[in-house]
PDB file of N, CA and C in Angstrom:
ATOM      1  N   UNK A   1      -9.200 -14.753 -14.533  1.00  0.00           N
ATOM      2  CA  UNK A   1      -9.456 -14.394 -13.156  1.00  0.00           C
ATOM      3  C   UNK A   1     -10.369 -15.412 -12.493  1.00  0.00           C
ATOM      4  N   UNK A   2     -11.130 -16.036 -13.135  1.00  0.00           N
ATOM      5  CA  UNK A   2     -12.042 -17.254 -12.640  1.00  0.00           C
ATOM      6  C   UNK A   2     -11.065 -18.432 -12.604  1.00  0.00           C
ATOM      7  N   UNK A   3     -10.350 -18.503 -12.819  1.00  0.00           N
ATOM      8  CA  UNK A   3      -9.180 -19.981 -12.911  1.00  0.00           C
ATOM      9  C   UNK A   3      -9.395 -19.758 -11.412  1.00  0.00           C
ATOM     10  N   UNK A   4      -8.496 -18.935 -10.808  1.00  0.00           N
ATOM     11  CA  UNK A   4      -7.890 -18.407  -9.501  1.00  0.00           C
ATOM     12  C   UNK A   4      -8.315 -19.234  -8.844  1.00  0.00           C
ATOM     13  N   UNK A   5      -9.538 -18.737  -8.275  1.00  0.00           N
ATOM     14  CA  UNK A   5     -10.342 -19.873  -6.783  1.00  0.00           C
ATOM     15  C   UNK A   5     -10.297 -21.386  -7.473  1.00  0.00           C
ATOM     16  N   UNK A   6     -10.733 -21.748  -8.742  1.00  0.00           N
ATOM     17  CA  UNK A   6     -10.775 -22.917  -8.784  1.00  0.00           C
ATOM     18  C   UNK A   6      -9.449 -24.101  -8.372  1.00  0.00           C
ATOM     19  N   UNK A   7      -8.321 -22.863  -8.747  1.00  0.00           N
ATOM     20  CA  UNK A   7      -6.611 -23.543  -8.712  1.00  0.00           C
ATOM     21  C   UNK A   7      -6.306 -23.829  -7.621  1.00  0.00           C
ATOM     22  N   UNK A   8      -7.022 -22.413  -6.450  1.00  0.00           N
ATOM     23  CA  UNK A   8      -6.416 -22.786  -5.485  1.00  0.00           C
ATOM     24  C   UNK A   8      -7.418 -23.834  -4.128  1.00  0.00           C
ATOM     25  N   UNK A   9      -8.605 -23.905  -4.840  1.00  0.00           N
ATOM     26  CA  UNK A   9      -9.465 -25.608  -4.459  1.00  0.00           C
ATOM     27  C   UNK A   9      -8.489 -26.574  -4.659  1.00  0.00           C
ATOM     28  N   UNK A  10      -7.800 -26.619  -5.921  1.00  0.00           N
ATOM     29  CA  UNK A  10      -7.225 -28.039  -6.480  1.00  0.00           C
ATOM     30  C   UNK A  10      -6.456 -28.037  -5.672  1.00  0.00           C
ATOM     31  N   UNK A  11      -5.258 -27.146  -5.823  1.00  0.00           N
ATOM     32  CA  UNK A  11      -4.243 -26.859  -4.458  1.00  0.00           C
ATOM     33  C   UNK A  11      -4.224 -27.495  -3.519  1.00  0.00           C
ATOM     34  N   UNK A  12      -5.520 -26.911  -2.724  1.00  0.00           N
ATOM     35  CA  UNK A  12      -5.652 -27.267  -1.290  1.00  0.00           C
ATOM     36  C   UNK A  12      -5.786 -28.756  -0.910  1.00  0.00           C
ATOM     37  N   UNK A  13      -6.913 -29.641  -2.215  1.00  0.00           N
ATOM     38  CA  UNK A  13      -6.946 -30.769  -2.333  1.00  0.00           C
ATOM     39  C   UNK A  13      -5.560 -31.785  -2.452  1.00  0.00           C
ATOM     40  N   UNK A  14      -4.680 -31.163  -3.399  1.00  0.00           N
ATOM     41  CA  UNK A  14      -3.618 -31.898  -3.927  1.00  0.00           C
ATOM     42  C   UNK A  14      -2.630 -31.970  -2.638  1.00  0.00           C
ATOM     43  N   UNK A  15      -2.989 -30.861  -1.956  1.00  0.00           N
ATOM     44  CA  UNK A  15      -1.914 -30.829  -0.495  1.00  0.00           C
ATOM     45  C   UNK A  15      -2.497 -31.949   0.567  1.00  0.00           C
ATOM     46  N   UNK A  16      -3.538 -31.403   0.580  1.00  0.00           N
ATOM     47  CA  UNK A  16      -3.927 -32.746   1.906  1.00  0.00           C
ATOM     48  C   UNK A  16      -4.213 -34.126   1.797  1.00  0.00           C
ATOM     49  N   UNK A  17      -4.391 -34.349   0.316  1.00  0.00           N
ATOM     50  CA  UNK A  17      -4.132 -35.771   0.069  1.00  0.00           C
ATOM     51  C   UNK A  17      -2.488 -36.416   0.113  1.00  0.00           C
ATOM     52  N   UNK A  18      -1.924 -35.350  -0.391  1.00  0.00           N
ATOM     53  CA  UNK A  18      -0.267 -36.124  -0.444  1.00  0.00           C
ATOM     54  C   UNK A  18       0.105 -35.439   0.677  1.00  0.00           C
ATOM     55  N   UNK A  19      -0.611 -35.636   1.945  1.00  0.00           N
ATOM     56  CA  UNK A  19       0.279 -35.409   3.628  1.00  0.00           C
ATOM     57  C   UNK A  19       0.918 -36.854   3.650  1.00  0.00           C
ATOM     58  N   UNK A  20       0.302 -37.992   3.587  1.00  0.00           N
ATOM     59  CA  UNK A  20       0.762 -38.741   4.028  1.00  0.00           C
ATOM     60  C   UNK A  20       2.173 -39.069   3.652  1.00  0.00           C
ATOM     61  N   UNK A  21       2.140 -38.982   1.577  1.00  0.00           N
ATOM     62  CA  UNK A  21       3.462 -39.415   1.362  1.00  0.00           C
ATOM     63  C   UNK A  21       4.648 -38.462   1.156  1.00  0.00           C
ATOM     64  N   UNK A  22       4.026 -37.024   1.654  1.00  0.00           N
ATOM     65  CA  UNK A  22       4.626 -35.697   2.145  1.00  0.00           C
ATOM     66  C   UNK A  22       5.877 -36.286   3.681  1.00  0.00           C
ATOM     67  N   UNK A  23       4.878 -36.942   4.465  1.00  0.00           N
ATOM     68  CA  UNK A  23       5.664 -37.393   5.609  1.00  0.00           C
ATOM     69  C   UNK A  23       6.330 -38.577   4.965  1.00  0.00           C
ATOM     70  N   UNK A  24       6.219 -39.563   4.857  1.00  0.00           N
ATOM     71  CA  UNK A  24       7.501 -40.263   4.331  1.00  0.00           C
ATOM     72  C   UNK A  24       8.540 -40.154   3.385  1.00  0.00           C
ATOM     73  N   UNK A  25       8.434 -39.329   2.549  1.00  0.00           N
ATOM     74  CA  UNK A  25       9.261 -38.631   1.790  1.00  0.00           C
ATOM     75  C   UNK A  25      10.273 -37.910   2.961  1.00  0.00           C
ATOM     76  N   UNK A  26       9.721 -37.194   3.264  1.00  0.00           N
ATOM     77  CA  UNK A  26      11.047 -35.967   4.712  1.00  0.00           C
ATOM     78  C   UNK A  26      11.492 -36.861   5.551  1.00  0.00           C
ATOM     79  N   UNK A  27      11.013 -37.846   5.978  1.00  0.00           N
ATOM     80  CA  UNK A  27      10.772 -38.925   7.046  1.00  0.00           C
ATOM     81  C   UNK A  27      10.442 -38.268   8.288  1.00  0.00           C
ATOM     82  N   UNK A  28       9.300 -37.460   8.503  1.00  0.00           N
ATOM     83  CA  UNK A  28       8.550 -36.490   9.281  1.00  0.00           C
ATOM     84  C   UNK A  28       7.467 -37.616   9.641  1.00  0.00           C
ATOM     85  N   UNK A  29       7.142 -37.072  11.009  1.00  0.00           N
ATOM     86  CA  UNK A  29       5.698 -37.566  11.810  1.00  0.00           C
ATOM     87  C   UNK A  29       4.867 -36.962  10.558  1.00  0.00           C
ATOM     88  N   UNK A  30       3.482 -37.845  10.987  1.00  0.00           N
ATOM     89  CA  UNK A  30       2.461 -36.996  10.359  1.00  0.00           C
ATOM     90  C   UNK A  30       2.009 -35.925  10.769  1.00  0.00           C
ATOM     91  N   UNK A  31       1.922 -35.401  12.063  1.00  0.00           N
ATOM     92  CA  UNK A  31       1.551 -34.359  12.814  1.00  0.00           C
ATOM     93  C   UNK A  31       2.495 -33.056  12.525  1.00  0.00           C
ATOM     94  N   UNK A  32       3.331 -33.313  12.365  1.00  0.00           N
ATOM     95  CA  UNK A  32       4.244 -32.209  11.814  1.00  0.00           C
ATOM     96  C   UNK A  32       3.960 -31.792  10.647  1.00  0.00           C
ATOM     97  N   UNK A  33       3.905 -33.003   9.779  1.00  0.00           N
ATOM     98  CA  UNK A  33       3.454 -32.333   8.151  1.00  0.00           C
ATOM     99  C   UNK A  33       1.691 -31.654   8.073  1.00  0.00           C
ATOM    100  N   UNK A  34       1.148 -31.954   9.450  1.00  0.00           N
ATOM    101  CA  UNK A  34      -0.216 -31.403   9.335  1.00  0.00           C
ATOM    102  C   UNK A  34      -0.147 -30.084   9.348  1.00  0.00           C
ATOM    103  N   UNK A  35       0.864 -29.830  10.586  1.00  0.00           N
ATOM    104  CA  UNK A  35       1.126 -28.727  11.057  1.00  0.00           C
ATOM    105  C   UNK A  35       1.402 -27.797  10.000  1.00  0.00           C
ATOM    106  N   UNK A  36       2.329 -28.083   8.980  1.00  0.00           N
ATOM    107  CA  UNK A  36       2.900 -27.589   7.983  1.00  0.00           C
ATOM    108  C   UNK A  36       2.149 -27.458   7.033  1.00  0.00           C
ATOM    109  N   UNK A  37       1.290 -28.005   6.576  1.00  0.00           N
ATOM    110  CA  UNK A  37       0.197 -28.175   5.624  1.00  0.00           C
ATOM    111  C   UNK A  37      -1.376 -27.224   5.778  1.00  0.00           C
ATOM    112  N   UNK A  38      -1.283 -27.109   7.351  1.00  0.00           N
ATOM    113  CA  UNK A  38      -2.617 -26.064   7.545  1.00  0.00           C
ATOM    114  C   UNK A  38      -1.964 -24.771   7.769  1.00  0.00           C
ATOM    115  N   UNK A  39      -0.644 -24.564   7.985  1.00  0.00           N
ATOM    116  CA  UNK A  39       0.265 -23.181   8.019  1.00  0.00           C
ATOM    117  C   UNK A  39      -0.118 -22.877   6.863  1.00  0.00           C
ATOM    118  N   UNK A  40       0.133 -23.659   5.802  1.00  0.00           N
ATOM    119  CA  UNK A  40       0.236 -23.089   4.035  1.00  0.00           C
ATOM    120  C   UNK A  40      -1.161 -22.880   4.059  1.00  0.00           C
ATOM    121  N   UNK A  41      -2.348 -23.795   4.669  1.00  0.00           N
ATOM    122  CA  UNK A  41      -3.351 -23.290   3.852  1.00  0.00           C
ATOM    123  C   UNK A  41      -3.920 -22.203   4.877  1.00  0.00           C
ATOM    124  N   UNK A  42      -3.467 -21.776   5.644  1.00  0.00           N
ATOM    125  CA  UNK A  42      -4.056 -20.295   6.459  1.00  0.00           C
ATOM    126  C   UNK A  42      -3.212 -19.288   5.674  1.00  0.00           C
ATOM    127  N   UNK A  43      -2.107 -19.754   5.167  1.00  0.00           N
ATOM    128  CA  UNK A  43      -1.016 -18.540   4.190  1.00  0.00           C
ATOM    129  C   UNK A  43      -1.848 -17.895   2.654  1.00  0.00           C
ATOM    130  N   UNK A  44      -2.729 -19.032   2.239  1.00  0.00           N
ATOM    131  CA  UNK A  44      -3.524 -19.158   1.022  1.00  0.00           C
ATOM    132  C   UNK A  44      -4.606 -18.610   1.224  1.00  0.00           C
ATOM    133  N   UNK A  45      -5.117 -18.718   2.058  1.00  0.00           N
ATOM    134  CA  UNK A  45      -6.911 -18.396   2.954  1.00  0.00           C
ATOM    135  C   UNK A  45      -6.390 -16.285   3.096  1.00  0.00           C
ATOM    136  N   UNK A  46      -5.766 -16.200   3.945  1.00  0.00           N
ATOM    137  CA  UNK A  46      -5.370 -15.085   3.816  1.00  0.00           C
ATOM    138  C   UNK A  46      -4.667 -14.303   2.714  1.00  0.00           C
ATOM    139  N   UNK A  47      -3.717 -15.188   2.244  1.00  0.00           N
ATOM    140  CA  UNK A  47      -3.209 -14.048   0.776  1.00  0.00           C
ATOM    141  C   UNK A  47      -4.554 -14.185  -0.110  1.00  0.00           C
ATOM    142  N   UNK A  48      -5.355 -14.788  -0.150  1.00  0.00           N
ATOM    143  CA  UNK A  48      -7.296 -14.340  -0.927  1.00  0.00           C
ATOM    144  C   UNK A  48      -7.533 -13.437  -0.403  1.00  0.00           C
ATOM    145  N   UNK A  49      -7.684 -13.443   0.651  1.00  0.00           N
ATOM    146  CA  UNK A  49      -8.438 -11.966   1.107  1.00  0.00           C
ATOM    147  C   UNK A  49      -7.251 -10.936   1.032  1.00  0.00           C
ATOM    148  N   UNK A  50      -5.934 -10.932   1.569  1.00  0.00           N
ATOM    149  CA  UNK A  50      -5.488  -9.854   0.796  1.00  0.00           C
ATOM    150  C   UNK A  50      -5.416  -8.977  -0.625  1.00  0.00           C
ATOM    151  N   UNK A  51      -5.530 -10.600  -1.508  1.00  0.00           N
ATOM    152  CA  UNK A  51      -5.523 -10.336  -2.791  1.00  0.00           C
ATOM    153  C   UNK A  51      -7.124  -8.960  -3.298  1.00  0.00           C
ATOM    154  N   UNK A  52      -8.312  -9.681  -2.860  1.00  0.00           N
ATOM    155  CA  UNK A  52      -9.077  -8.931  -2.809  1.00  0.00           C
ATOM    156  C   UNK A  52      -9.368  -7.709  -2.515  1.00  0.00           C
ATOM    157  N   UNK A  53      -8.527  -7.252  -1.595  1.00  0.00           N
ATOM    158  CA  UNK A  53      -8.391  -6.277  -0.854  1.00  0.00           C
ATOM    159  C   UNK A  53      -7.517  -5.153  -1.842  1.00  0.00           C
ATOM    160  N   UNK A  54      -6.138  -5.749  -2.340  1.00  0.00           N
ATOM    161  CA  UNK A  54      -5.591  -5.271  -3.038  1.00  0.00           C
ATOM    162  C   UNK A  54      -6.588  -4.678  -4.490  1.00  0.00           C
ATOM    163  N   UNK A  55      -6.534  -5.567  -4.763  1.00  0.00           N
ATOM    164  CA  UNK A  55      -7.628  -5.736  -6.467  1.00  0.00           C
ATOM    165  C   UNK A  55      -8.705  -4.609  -5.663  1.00  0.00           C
ATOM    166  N   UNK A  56      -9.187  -4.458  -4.927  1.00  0.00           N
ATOM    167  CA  UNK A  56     -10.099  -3.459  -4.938  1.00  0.00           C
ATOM    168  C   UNK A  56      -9.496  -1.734  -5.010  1.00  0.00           C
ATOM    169  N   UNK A  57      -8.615  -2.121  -4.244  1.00  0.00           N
ATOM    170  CA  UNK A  57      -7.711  -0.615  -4.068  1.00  0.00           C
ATOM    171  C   UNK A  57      -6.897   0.211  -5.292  1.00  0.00           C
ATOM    172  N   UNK A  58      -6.529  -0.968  -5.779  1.00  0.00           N
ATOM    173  CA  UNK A  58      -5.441  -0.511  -6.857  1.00  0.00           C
ATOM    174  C   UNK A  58      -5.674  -1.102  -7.922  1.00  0.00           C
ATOM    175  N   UNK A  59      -6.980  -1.696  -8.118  1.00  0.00           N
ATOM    176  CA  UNK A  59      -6.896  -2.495  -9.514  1.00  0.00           C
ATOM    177  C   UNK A  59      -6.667  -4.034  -9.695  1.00  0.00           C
ATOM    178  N   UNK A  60      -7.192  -4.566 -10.578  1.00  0.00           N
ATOM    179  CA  UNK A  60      -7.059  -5.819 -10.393  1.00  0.00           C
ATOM    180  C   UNK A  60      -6.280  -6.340 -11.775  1.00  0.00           C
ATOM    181  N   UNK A  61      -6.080  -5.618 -12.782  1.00  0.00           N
ATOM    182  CA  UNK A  61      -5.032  -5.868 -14.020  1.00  0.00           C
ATOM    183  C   UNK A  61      -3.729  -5.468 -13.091  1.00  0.00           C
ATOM    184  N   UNK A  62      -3.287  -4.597 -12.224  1.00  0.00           N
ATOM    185  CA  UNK A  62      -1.966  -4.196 -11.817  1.00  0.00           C
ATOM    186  C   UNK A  62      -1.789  -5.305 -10.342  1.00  0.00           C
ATOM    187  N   UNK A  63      -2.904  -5.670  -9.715  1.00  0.00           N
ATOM    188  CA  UNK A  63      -2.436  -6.768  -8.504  1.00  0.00           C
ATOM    189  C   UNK A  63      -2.361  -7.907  -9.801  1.00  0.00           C
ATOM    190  N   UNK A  64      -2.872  -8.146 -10.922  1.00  0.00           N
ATOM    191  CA  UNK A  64      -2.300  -9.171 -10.973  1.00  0.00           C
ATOM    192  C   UNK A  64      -0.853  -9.713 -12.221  1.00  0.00           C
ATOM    193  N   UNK A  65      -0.804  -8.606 -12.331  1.00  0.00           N
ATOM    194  CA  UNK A  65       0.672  -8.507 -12.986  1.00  0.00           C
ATOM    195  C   UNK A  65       1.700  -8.199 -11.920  1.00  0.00           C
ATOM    196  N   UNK A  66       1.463  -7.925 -11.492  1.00  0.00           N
ATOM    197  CA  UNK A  66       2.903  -7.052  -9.988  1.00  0.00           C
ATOM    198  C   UNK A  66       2.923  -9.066  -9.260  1.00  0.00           C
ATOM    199  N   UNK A  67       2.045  -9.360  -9.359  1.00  0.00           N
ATOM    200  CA  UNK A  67       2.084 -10.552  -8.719  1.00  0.00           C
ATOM    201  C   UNK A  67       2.666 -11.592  -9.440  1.00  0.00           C
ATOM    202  N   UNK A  68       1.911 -12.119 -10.910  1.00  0.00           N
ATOM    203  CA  UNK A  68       2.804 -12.915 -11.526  1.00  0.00           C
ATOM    204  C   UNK A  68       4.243 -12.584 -11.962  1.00  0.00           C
ATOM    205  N   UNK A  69       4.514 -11.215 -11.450  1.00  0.00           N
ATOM    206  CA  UNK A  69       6.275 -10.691 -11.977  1.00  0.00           C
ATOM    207  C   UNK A  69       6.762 -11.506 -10.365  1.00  0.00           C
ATOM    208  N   UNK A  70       6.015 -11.039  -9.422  1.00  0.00           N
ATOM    209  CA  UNK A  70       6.599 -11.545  -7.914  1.00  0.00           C
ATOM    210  C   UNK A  70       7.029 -13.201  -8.107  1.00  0.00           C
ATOM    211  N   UNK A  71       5.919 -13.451  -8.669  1.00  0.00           N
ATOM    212  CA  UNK A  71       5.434 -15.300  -8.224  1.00  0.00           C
ATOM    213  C   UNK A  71       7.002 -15.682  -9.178  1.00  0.00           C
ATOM    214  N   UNK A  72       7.235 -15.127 -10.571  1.00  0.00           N
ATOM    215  CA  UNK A  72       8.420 -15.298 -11.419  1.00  0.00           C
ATOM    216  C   UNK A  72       9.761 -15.258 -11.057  1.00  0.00           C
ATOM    217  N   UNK A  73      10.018 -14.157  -9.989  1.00  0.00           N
ATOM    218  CA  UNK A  73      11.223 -13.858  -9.553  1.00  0.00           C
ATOM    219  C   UNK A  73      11.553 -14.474  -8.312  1.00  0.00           C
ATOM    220  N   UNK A  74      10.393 -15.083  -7.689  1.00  0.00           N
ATOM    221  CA  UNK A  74      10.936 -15.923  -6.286  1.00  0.00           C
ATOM    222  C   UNK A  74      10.677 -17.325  -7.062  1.00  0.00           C
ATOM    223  N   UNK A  75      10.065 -17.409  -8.003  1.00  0.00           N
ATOM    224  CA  UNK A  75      10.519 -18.722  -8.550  1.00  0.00           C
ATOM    225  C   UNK A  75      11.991 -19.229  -8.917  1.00  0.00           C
ATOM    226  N   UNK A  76      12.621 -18.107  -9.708  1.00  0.00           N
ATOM    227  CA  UNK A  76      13.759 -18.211 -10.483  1.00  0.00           C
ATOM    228  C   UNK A  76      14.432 -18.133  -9.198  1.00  0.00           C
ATOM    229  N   UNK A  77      14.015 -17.074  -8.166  1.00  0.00           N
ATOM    230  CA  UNK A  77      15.815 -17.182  -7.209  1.00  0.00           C
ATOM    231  C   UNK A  77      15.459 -18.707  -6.291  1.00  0.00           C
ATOM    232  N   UNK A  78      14.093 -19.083  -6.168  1.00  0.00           N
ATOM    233  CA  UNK A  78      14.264 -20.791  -5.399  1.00  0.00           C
ATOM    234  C   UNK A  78      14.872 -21.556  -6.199  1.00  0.00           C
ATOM    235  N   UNK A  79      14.629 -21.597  -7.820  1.00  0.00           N
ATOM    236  CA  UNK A  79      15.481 -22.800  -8.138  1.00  0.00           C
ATOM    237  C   UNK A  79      17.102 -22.522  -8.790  1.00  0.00           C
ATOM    238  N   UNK A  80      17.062 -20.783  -8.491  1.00  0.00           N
ATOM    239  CA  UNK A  80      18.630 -20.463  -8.900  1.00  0.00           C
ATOM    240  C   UNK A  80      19.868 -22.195  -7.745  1.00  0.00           C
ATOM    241  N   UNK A  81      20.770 -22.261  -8.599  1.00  0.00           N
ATOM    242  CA  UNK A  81      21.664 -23.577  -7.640  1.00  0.00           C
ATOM    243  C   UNK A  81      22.488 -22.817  -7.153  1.00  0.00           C
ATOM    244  N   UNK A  82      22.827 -23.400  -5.722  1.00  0.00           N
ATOM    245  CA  UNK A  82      23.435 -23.071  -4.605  1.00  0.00           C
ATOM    246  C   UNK A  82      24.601 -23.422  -4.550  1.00  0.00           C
ATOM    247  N   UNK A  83      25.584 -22.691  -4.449  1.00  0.00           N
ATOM    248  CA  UNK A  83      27.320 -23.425  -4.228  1.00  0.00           C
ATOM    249  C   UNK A  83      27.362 -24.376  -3.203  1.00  0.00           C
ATOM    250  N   UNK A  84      27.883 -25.353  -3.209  1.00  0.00           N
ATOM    251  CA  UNK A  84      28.288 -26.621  -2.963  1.00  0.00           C
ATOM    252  C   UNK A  84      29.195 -26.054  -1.536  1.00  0.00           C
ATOM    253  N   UNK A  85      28.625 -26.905  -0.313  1.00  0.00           N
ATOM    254  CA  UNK A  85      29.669 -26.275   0.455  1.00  0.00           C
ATOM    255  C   UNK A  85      30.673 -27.769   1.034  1.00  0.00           C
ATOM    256  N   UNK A  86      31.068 -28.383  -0.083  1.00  0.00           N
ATOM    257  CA  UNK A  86      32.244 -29.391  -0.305  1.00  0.00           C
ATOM    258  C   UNK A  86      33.939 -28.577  -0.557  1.00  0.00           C
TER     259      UNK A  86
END
């Protein structure tokens, strides 16, 4: 449970250093990928305090299993492959 905040410091770090080659990779302005980059970290800033919120209400062994089952299953259906529309 102490990993948590530290991961999502690194996170935040690892995101705003690779904006730049975030935008040349998409071939995006930089201002766009800023845009996109402080969306995620107001998405992160807030799912903490939800998380907290949760963990207080209902427990913090069950927010954080219900969550790593969540984080598992939208993992698997993002990298499930997509039919080819050839």
């Amino acid at each position: 449970m102490l990993v948590g905040p530290l991961l999502s410091m690194i996170d935040s770090s690892i995101v705003n250093v690779a904006v730049p080659d975030i935008a040349s990779e998409l071939n995006a302005p930089l201002n766009q990928v800023q845009w996109v980059v402080s969306g995620y970290l107001l998405a992160l800033g807030v799912g903490l305090a939800a998380t907290l919120y949760l963990a207080k209400r209902f427990g913090t062994v069950r927010v954080y299993v219900i969550s790593m089952l969540a984080f598992v299953i939208i993992s698997a259906l993002a990298q499930s492959p997509r039919p080819s529309s050839c």
